[in-house]
N, C-alpha and C. Protein backbone atom coordinates (compact mmCIF):
# COMPACT_ATOMS: atom_id res chain seq x y z
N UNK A 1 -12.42 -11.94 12.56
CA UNK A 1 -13.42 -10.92 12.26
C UNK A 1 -14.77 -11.39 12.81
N UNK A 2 -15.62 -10.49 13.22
CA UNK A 2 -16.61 -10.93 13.91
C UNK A 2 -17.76 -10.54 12.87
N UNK A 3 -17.81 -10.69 11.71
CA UNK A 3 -19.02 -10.67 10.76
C UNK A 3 -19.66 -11.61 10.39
N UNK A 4 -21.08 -11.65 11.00
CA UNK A 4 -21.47 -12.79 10.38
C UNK A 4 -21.71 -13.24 8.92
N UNK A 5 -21.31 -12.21 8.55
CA UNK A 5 -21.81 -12.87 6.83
C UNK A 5 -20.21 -13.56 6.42
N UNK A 6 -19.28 -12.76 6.85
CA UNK A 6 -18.27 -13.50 7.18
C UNK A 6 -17.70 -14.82 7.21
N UNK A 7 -18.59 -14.74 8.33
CA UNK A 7 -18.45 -16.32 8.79
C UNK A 7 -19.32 -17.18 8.10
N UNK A 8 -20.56 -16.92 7.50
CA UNK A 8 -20.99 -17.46 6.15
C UNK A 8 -20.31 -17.83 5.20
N UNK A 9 -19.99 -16.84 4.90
CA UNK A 9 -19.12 -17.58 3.49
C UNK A 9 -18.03 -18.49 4.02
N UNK A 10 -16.93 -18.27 5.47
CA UNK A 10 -15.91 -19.61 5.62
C UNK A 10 -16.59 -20.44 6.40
N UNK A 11 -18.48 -20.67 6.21
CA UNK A 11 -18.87 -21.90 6.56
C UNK A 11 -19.22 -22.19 7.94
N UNK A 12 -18.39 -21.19 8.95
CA UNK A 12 -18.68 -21.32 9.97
C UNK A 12 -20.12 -21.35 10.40
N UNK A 13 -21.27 -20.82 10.06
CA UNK A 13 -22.37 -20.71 10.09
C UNK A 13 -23.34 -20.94 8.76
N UNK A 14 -24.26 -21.85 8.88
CA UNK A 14 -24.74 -22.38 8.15
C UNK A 14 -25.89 -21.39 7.44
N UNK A 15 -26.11 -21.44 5.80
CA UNK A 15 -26.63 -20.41 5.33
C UNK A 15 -27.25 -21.48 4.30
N UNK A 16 -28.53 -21.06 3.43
CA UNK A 16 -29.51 -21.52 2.67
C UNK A 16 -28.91 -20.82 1.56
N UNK A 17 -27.91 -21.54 0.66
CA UNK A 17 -27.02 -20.99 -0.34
C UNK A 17 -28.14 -21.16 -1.99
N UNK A 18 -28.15 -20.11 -2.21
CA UNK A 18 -28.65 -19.81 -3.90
C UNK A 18 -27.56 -19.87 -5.12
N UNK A 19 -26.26 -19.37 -4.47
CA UNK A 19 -25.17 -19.84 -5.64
C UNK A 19 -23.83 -18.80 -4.79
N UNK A 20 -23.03 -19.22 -5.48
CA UNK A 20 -21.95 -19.12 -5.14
C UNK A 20 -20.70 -18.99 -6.44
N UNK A 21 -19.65 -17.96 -6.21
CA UNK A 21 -18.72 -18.37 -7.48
C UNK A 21 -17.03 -17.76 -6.33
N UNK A 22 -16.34 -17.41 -7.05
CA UNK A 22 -15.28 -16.94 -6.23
C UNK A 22 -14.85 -15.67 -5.52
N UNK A 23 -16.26 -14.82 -6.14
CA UNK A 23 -16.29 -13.49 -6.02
C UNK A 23 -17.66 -12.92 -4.51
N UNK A 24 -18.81 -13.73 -5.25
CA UNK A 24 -20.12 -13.49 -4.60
C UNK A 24 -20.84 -14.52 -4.16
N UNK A 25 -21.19 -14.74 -3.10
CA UNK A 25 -22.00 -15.17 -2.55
C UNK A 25 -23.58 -15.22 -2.55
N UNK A 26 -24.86 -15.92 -3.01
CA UNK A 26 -26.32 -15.53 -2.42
C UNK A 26 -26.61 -16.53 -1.18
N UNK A 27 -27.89 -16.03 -0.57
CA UNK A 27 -28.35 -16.86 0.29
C UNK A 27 -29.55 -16.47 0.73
N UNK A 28 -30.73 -17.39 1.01
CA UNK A 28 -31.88 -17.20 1.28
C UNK A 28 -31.65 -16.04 2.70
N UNK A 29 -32.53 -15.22 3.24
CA UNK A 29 -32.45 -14.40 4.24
C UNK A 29 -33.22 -15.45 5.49
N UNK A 30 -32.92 -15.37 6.73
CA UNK A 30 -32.84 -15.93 8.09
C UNK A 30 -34.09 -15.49 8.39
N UNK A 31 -34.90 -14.28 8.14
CA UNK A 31 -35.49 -13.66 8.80
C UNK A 31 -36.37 -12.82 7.40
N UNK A 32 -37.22 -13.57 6.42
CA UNK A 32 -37.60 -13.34 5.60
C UNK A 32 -38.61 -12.15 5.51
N UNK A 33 -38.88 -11.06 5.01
CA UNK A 33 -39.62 -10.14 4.99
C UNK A 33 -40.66 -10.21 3.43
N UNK A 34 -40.45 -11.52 2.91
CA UNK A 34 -41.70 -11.53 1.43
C UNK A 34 -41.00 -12.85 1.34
N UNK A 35 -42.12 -13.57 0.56
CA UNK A 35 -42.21 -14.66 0.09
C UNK A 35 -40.81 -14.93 -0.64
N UNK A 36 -40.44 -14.33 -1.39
CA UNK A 36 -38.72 -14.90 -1.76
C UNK A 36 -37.96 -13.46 -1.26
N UNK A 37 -36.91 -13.91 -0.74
CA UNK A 37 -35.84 -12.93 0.36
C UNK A 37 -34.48 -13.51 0.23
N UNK A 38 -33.90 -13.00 -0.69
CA UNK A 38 -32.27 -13.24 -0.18
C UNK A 38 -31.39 -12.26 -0.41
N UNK A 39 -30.15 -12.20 -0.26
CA UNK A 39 -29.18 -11.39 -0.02
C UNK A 39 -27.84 -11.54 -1.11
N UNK A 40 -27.29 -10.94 -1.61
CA UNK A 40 -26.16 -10.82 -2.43
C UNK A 40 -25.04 -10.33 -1.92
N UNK A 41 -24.24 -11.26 -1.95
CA UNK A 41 -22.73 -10.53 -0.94
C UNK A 41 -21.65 -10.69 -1.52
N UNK A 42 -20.32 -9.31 -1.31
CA UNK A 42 -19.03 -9.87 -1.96
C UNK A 42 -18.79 -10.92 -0.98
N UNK A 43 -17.78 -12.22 -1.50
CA UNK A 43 -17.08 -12.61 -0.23
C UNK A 43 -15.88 -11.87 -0.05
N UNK A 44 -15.83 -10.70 0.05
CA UNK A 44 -14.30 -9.81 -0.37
C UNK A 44 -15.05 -9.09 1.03
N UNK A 45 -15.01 -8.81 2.38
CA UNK A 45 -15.39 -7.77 3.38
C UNK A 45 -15.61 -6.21 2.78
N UNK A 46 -16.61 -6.14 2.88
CA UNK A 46 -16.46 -4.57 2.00
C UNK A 46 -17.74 -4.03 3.07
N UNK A 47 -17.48 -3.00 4.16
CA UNK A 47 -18.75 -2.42 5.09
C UNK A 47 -19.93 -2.15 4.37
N UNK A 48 -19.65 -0.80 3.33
CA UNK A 48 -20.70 -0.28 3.17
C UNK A 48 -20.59 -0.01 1.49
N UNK A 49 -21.48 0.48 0.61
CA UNK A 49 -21.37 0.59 -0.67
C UNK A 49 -20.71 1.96 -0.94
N UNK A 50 -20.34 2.14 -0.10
CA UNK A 50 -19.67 3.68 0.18
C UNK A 50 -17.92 3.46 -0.09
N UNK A 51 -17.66 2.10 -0.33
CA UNK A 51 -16.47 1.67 0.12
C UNK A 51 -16.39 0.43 -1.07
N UNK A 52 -17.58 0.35 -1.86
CA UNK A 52 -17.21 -0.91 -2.91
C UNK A 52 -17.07 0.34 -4.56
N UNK A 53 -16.33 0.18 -5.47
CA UNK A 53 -16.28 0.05 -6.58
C UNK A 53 -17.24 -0.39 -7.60
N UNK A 54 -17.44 0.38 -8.86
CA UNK A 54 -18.49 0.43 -9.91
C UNK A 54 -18.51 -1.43 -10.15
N UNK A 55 -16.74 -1.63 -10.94
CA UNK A 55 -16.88 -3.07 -11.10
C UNK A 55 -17.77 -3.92 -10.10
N UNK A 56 -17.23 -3.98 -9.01
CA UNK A 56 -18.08 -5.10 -8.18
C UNK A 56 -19.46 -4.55 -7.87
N UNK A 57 -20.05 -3.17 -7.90
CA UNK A 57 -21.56 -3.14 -7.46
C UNK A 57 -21.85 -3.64 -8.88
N UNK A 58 -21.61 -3.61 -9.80
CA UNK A 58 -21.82 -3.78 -11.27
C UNK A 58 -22.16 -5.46 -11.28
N UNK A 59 -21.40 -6.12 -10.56
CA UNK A 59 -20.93 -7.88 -10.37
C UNK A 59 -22.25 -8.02 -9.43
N UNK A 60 -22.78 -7.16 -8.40
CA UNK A 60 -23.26 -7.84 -7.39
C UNK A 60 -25.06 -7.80 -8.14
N UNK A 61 -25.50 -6.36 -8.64
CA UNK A 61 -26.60 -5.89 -9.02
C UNK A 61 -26.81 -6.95 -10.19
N UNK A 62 -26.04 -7.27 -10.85
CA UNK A 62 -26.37 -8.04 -12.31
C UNK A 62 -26.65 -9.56 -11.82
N UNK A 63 -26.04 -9.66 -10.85
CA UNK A 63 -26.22 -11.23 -10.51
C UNK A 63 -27.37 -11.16 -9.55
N UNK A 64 -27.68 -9.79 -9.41
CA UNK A 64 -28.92 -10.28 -7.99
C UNK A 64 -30.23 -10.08 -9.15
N UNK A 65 -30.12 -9.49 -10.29
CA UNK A 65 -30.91 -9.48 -11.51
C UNK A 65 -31.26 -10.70 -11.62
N UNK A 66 -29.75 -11.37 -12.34
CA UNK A 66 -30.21 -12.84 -12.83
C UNK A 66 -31.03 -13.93 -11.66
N UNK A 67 -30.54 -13.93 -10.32
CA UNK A 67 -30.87 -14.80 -9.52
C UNK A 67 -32.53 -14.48 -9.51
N UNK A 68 -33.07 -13.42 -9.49
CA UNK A 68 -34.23 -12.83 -9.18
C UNK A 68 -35.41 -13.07 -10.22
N UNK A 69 -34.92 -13.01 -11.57
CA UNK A 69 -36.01 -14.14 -12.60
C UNK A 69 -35.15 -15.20 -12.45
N UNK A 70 -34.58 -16.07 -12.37
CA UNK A 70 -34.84 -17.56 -12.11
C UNK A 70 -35.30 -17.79 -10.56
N UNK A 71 -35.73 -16.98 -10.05
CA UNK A 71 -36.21 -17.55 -8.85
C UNK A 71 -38.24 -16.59 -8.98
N UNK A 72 -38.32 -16.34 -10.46
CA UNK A 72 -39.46 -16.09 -10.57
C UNK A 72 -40.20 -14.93 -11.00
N UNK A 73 -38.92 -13.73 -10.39
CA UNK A 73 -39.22 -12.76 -10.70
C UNK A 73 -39.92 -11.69 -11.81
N UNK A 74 -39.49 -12.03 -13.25
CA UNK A 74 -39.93 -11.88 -14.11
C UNK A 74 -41.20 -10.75 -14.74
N UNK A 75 -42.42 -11.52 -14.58
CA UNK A 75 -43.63 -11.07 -14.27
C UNK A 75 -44.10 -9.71 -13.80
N UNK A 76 -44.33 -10.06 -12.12
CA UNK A 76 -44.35 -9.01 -11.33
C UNK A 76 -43.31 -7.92 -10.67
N UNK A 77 -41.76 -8.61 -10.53
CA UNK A 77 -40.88 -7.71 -9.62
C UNK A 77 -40.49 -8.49 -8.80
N UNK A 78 -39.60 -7.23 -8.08
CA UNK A 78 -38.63 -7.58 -7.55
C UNK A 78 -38.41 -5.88 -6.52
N UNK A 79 -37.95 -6.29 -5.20
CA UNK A 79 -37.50 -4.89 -4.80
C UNK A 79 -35.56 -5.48 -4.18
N UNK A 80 -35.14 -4.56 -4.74
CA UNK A 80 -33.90 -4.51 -4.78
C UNK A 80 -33.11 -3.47 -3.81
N UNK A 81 -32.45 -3.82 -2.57
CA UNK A 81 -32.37 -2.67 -1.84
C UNK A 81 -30.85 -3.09 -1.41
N UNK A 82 -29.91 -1.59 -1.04
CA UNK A 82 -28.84 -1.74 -0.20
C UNK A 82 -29.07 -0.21 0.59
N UNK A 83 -28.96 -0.84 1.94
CA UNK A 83 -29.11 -0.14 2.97
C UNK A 83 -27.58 0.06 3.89
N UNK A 84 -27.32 1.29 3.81
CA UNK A 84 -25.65 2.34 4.19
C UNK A 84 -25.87 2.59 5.66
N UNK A 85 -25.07 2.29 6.12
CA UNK A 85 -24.58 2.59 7.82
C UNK A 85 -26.32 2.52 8.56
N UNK A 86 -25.99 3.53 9.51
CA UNK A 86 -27.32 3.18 10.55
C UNK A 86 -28.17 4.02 10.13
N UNK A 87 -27.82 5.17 9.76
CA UNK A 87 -29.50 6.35 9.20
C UNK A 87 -30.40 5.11 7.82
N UNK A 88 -29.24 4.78 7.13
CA UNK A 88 -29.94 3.57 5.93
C UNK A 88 -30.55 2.37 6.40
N UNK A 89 -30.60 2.10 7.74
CA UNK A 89 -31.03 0.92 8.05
C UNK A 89 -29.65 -0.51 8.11
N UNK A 90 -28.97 0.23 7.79
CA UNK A 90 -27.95 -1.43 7.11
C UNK A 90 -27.68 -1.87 8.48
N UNK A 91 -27.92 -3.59 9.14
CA UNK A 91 -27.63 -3.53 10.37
C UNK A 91 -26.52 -5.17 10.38
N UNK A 92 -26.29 -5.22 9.18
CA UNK A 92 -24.71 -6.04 9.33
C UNK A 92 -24.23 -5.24 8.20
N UNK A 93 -22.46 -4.60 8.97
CA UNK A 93 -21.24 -3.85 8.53
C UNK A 93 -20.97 -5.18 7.07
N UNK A 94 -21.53 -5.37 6.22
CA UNK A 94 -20.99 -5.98 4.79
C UNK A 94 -22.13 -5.78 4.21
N UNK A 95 -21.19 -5.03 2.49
CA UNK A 95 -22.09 -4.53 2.13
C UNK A 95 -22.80 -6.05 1.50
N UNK A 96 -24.37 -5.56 1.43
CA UNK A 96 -25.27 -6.85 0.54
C UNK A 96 -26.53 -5.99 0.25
N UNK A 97 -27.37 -6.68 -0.86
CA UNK A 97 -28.32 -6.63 -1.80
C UNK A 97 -29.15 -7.33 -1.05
N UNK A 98 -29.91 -6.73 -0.33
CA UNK A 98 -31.81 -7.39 -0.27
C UNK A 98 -32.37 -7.96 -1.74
N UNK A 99 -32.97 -8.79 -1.78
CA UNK A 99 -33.58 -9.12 -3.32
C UNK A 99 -35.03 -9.44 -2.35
N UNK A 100 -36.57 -8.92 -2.85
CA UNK A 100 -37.33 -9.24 -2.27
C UNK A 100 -38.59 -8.95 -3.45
N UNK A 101 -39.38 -10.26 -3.04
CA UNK A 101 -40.19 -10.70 -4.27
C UNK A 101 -41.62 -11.62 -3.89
N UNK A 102 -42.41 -11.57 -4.52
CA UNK A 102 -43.36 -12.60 -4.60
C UNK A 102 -44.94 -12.08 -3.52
N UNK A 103 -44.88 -10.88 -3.50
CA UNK A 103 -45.89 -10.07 -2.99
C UNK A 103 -45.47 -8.84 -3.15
N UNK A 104 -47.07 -8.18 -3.19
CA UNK A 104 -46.78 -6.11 -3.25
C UNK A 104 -45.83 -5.43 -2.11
N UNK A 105 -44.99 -4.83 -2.50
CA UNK A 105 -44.35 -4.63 -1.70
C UNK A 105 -44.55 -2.70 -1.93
N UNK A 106 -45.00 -2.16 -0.02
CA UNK A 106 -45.24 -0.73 -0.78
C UNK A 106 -44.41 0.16 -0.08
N UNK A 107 -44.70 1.09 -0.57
CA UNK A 107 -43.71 2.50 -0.42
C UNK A 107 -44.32 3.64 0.12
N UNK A 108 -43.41 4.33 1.73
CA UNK A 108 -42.34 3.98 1.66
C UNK A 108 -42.44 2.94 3.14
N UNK A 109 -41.15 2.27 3.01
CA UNK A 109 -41.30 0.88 3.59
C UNK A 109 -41.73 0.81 5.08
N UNK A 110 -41.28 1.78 5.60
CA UNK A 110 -41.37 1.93 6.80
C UNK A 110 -40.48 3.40 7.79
């Protein structure tokens, strides 16, 4: 498979890991857009959220919660985004959770 998030999780490519269990994956983002930036992923290939199940968006949103106050969030926020095929912006085919934090972030984004 030619996905890089893919190949993240079997290691092939090296990623700035936030946690990990048997289900989901985090990892700092490559290409940071705010002071804290990472990403929430099944390691299960799933394209788009169009194509994942209540249980696992349920698994991915709650854990990108928790990761997001222990990494500070708390306080001020957090912007929480999943972006669907190409009109949504999504520009890697697996679905994942933007988590983005630690400055105003405004609306609409662009």
């Amino acid at each position: 498979m030619d996905c890089i998030f893919c190949k993240i999780i079997a290691g092939e490519i090296p990623g700035k890991k936030l946690y990990e269990d048997d289900e989901l994956l985090a990892f700092y983002d490559v290409h940071p857009q705010a002071p804290l930036h990472f990403l929430v992923i099944p390691k299960k290939h799933i394209p788009t959220i169009l194509e994942a199940d209540a249980v696992l968006l349920g698994k991915l949103l709650a854990k990108a919660k928790e990761l997001a106050l222990g990494e500070g969030c708390e306080e001020k926020g957090a912007r929480f985004v999943i972006n669907c095929k190409e009109d949504g912006g999504q520009t890697v085919d697996h679905l994942h959770v933007h988590v983005l934090g630690g400055r105003p972030l405004l609306w609409p984004p662009g």
